[in-house]
PDB file of N, CA and C in Angstrom:
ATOM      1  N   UNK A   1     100.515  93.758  83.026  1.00  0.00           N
ATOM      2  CA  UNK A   1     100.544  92.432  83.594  1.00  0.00           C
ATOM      3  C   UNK A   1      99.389  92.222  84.567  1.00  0.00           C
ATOM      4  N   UNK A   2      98.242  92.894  84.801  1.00  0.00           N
ATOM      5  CA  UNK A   2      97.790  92.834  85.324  1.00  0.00           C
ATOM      6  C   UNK A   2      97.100  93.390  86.804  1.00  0.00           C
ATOM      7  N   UNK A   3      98.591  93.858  87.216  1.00  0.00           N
ATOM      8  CA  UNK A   3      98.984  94.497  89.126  1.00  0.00           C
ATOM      9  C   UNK A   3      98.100  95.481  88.857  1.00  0.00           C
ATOM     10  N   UNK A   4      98.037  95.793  90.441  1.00  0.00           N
ATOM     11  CA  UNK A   4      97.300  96.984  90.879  1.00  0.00           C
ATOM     12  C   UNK A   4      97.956  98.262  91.005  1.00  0.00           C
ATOM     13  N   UNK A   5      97.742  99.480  90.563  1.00  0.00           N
ATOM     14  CA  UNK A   5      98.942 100.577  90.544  1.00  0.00           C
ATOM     15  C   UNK A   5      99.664 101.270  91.991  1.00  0.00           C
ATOM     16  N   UNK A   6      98.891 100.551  92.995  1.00  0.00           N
ATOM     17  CA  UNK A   6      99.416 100.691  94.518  1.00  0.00           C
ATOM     18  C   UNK A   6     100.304  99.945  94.973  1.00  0.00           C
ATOM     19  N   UNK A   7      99.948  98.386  94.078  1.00  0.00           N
ATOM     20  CA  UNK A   7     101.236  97.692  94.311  1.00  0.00           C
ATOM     21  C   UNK A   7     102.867  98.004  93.496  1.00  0.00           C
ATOM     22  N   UNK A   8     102.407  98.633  92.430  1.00  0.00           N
ATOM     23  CA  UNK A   8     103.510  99.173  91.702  1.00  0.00           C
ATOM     24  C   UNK A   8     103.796 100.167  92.603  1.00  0.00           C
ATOM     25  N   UNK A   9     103.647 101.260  92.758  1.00  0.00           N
ATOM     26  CA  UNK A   9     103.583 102.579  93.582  1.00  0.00           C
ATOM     27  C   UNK A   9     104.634 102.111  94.706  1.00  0.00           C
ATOM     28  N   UNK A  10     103.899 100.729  95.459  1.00  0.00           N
ATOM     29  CA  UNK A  10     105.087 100.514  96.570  1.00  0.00           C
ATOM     30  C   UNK A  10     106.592  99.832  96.690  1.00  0.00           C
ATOM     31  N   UNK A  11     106.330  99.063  95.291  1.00  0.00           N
ATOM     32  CA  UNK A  11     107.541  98.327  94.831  1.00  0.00           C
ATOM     33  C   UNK A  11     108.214  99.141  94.208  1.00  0.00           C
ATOM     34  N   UNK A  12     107.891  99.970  93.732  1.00  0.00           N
ATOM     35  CA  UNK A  12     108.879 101.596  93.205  1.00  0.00           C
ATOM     36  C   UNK A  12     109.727 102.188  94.191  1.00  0.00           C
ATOM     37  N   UNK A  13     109.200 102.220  95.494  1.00  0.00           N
ATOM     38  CA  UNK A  13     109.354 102.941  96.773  1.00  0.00           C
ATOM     39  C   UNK A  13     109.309 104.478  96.376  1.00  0.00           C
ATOM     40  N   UNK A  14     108.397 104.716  95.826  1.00  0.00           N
ATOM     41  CA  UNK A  14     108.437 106.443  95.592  1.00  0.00           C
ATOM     42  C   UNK A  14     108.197 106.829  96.688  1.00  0.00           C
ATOM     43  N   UNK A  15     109.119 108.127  96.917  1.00  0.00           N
ATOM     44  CA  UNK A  15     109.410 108.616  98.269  1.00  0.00           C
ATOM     45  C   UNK A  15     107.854 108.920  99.175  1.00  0.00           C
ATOM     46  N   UNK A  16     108.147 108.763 100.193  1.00  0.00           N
ATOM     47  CA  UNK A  16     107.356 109.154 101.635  1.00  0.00           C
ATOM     48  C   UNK A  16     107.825 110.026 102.657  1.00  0.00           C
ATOM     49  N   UNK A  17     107.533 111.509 102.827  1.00  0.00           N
ATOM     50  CA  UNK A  17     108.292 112.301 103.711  1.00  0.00           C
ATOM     51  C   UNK A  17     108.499 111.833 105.391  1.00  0.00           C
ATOM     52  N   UNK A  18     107.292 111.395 105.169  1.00  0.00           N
ATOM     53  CA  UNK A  18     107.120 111.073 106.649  1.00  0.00           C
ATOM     54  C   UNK A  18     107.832 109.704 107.180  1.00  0.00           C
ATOM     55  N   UNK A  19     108.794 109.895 108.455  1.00  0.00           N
ATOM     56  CA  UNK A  19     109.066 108.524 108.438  1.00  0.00           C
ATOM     57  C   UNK A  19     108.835 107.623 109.017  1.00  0.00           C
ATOM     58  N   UNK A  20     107.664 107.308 109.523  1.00  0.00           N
ATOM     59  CA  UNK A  20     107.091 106.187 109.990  1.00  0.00           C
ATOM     60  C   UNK A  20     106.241 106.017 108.892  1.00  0.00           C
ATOM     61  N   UNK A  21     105.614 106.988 107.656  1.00  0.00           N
ATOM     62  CA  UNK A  21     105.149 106.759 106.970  1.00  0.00           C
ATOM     63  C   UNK A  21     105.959 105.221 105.873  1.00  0.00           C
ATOM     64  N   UNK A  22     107.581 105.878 105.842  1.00  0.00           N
ATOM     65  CA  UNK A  22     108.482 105.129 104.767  1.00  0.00           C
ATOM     66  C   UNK A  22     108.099 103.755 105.756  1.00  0.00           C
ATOM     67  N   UNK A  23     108.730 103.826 106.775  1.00  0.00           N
ATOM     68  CA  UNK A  23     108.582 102.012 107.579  1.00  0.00           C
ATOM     69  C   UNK A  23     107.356 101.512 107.618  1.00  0.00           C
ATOM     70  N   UNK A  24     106.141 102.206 107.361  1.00  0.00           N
ATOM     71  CA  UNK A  24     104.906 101.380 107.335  1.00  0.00           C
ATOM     72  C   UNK A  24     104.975 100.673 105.536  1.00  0.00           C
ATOM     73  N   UNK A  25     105.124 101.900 104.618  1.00  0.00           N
ATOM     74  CA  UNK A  25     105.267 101.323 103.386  1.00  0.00           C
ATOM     75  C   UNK A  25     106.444  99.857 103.020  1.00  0.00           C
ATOM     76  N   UNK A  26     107.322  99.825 103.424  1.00  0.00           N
ATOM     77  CA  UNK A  26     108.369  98.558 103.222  1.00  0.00           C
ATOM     78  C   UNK A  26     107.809  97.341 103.121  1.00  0.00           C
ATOM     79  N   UNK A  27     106.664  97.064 104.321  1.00  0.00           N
ATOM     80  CA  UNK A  27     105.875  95.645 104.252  1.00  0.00           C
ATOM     81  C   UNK A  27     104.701  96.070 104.060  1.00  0.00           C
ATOM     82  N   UNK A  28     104.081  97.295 103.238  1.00  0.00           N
ATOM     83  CA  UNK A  28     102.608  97.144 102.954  1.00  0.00           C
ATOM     84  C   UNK A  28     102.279  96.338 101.597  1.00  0.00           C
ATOM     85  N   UNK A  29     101.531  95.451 101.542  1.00  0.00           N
ATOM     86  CA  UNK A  29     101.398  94.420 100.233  1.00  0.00           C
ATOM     87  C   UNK A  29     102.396  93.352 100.489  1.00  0.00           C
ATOM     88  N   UNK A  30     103.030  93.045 101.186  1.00  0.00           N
ATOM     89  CA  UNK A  30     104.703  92.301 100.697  1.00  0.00           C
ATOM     90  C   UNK A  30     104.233  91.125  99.882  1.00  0.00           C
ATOM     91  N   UNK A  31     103.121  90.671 100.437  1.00  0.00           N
ATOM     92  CA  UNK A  31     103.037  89.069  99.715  1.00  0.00           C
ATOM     93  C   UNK A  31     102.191  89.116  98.252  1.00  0.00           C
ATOM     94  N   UNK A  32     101.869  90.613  98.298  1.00  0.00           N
ATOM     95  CA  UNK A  32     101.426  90.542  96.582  1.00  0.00           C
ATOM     96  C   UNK A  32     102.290  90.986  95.655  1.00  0.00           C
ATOM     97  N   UNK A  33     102.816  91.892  96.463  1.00  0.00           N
ATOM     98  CA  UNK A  33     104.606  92.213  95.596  1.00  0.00           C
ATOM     99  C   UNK A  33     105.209  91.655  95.485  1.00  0.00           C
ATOM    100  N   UNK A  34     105.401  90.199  95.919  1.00  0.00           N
ATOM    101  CA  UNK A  34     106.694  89.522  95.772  1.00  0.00           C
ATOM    102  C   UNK A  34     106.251  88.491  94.467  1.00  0.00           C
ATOM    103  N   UNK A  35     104.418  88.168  94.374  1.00  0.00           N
ATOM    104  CA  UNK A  35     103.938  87.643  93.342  1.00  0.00           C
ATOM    105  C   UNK A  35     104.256  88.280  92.263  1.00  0.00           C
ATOM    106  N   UNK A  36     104.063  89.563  92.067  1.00  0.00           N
ATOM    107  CA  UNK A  36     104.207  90.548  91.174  1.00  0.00           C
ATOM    108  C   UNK A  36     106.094  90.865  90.881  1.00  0.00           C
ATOM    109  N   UNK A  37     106.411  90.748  91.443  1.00  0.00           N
ATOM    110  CA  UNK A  37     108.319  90.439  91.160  1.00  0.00           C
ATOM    111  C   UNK A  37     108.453  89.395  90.302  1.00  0.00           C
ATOM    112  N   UNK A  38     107.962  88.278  91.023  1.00  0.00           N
ATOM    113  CA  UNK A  38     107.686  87.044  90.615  1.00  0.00           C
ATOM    114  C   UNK A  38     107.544  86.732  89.179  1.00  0.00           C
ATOM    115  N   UNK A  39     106.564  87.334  88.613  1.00  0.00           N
ATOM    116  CA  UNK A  39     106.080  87.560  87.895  1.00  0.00           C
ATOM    117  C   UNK A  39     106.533  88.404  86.647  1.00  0.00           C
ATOM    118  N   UNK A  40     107.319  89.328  87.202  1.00  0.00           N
ATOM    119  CA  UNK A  40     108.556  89.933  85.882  1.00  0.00           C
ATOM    120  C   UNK A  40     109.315  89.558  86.064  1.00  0.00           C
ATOM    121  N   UNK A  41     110.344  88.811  87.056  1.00  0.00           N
ATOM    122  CA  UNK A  41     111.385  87.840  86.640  1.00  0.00           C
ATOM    123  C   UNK A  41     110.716  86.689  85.569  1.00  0.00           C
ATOM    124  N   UNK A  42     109.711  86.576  86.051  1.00  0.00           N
ATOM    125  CA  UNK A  42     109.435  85.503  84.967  1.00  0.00           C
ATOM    126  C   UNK A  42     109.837  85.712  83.461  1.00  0.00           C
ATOM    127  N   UNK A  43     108.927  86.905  83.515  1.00  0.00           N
ATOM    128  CA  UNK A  43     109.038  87.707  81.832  1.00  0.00           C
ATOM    129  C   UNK A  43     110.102  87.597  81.487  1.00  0.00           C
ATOM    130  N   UNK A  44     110.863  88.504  81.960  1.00  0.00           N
ATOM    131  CA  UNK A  44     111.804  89.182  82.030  1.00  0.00           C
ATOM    132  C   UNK A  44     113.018  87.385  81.359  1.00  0.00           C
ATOM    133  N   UNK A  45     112.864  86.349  82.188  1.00  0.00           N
ATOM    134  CA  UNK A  45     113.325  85.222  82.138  1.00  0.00           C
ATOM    135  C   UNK A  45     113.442  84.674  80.649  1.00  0.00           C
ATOM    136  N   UNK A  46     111.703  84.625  79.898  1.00  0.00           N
ATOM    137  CA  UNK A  46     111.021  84.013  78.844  1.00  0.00           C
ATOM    138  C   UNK A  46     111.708  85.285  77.967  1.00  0.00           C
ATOM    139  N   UNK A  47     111.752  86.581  77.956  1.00  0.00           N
ATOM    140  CA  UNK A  47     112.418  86.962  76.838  1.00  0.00           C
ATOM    141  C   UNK A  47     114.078  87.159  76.341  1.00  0.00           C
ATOM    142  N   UNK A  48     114.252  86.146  78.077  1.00  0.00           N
ATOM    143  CA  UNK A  48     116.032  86.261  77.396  1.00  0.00           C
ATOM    144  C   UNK A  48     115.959  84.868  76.767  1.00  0.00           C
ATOM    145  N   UNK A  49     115.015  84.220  76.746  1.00  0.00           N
ATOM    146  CA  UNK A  49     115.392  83.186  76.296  1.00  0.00           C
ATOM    147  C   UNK A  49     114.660  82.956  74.582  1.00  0.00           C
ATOM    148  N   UNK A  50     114.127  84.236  74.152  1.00  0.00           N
ATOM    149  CA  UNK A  50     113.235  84.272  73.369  1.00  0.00           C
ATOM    150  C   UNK A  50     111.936  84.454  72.968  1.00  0.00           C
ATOM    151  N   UNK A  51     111.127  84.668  73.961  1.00  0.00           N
ATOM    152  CA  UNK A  51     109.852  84.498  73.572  1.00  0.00           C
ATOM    153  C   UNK A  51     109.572  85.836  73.155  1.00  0.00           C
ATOM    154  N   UNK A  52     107.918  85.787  72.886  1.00  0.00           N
ATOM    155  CA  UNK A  52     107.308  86.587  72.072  1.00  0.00           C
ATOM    156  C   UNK A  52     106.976  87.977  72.898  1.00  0.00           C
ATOM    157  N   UNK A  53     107.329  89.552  73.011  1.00  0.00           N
ATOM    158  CA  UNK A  53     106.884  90.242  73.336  1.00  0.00           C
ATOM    159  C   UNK A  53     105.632  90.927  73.623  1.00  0.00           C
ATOM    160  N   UNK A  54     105.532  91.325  75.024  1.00  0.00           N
ATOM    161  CA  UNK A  54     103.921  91.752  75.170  1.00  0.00           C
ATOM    162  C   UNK A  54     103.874  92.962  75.208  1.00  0.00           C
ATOM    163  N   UNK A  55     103.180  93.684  74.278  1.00  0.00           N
ATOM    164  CA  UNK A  55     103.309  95.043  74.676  1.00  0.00           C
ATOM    165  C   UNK A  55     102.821  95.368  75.831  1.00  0.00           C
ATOM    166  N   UNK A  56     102.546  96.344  76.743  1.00  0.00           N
ATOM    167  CA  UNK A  56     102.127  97.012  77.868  1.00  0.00           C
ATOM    168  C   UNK A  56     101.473  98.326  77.194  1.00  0.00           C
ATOM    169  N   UNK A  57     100.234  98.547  78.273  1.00  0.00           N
ATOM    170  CA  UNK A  57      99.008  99.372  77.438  1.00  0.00           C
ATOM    171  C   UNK A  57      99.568 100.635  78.345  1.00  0.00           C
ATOM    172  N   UNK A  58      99.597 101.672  77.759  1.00  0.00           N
ATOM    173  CA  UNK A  58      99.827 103.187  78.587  1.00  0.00           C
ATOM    174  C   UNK A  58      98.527 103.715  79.517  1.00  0.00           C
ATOM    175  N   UNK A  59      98.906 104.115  80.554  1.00  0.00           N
ATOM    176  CA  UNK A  59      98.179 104.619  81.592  1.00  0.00           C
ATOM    177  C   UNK A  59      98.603 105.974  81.615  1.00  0.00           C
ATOM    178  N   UNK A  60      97.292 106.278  81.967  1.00  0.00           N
ATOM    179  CA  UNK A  60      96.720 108.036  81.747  1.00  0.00           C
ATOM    180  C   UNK A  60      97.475 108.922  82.910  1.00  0.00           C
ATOM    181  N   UNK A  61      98.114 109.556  82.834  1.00  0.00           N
ATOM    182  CA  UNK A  61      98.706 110.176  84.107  1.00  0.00           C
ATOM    183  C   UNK A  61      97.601 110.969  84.549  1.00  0.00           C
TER     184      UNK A  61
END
Protein backbone atom coordinates (compact mmCIF):
# COMPACT_ATOMS: atom_id res chain seq x y z
CA UNK A 1 0.00 0.00 0.00
CA UNK A 2 2.55 2.05 -0.14
CA UNK A 3 3.70 2.83 3.95
CA UNK A 4 6.96 3.09 5.13
CA UNK A 5 8.24 -0.15 7.02
CA UNK A 6 8.86 2.05 10.30
CA UNK A 7 5.48 3.02 10.19
CA UNK A 8 4.38 -0.57 10.02
CA UNK A 9 7.09 -1.61 12.61
CA UNK A 10 5.27 0.91 15.02
CA UNK A 11 1.69 0.12 14.39
CA UNK A 12 2.68 -3.58 15.03
CA UNK A 13 4.06 -2.43 18.42
CA UNK A 14 6.86 -4.99 18.18
CA UNK A 15 8.27 -5.15 21.47
CA UNK A 16 10.79 -2.47 23.00
CA UNK A 17 12.77 -3.60 26.14
CA UNK A 18 13.36 -0.46 27.27
CA UNK A 19 10.64 1.42 28.87
CA UNK A 20 10.72 4.77 28.13
CA UNK A 21 11.80 3.39 24.94
CA UNK A 22 7.90 1.56 24.65
CA UNK A 23 6.28 5.27 25.78
CA UNK A 24 8.32 7.16 23.28
CA UNK A 25 7.18 4.57 20.51
CA UNK A 26 3.10 4.85 21.23
CA UNK A 27 3.02 8.47 19.61
CA UNK A 28 6.03 8.16 17.27
CA UNK A 29 4.39 8.75 13.63
CA UNK A 30 0.74 8.92 15.16
CA UNK A 31 -0.56 11.11 12.39
CA UNK A 32 0.89 8.93 9.61
CA UNK A 33 -0.35 5.83 11.25
CA UNK A 34 -3.62 6.72 11.67
CA UNK A 35 -3.55 7.64 7.65
CA UNK A 36 -2.19 4.31 7.15
CA UNK A 37 -5.10 2.53 9.45
CA UNK A 38 -7.13 4.64 7.55
CA UNK A 39 -6.25 3.33 4.76
CA UNK A 40 -6.75 -0.55 5.46
CA UNK A 41 -9.98 0.00 6.94
CA UNK A 42 -10.62 1.32 3.80
CA UNK A 43 -9.50 -1.88 1.95
CA UNK A 44 -10.34 -3.93 4.17
CA UNK A 45 -14.11 -2.01 3.80
CA UNK A 46 -14.07 -2.27 -0.39
CA UNK A 47 -13.42 -6.03 -0.11
CA UNK A 48 -16.28 -6.85 2.14
CA UNK A 49 -18.20 -5.28 -0.08
CA UNK A 50 -16.60 -6.84 -3.14
CA UNK A 51 -14.07 -5.35 -4.85
CA UNK A 52 -11.19 -6.49 -6.73
CA UNK A 53 -8.10 -7.85 -4.80
CA UNK A 54 -4.62 -6.34 -4.62
CA UNK A 55 -2.02 -8.48 -4.24
CA UNK A 56 0.84 -7.22 -1.86
CA UNK A 57 4.53 -7.60 -3.18
CA UNK A 58 6.86 -9.69 -0.58
CA UNK A 59 9.63 -7.99 1.22
CA UNK A 60 13.04 -9.43 1.64
CA UNK A 61 13.66 -10.21 5.26
Amino acid sequence: MGFRVELIEHQLAHAVRDPLGRAYNRTTHLPERKKMMQAWADYLDKLKAGAEIIPFRAVAA
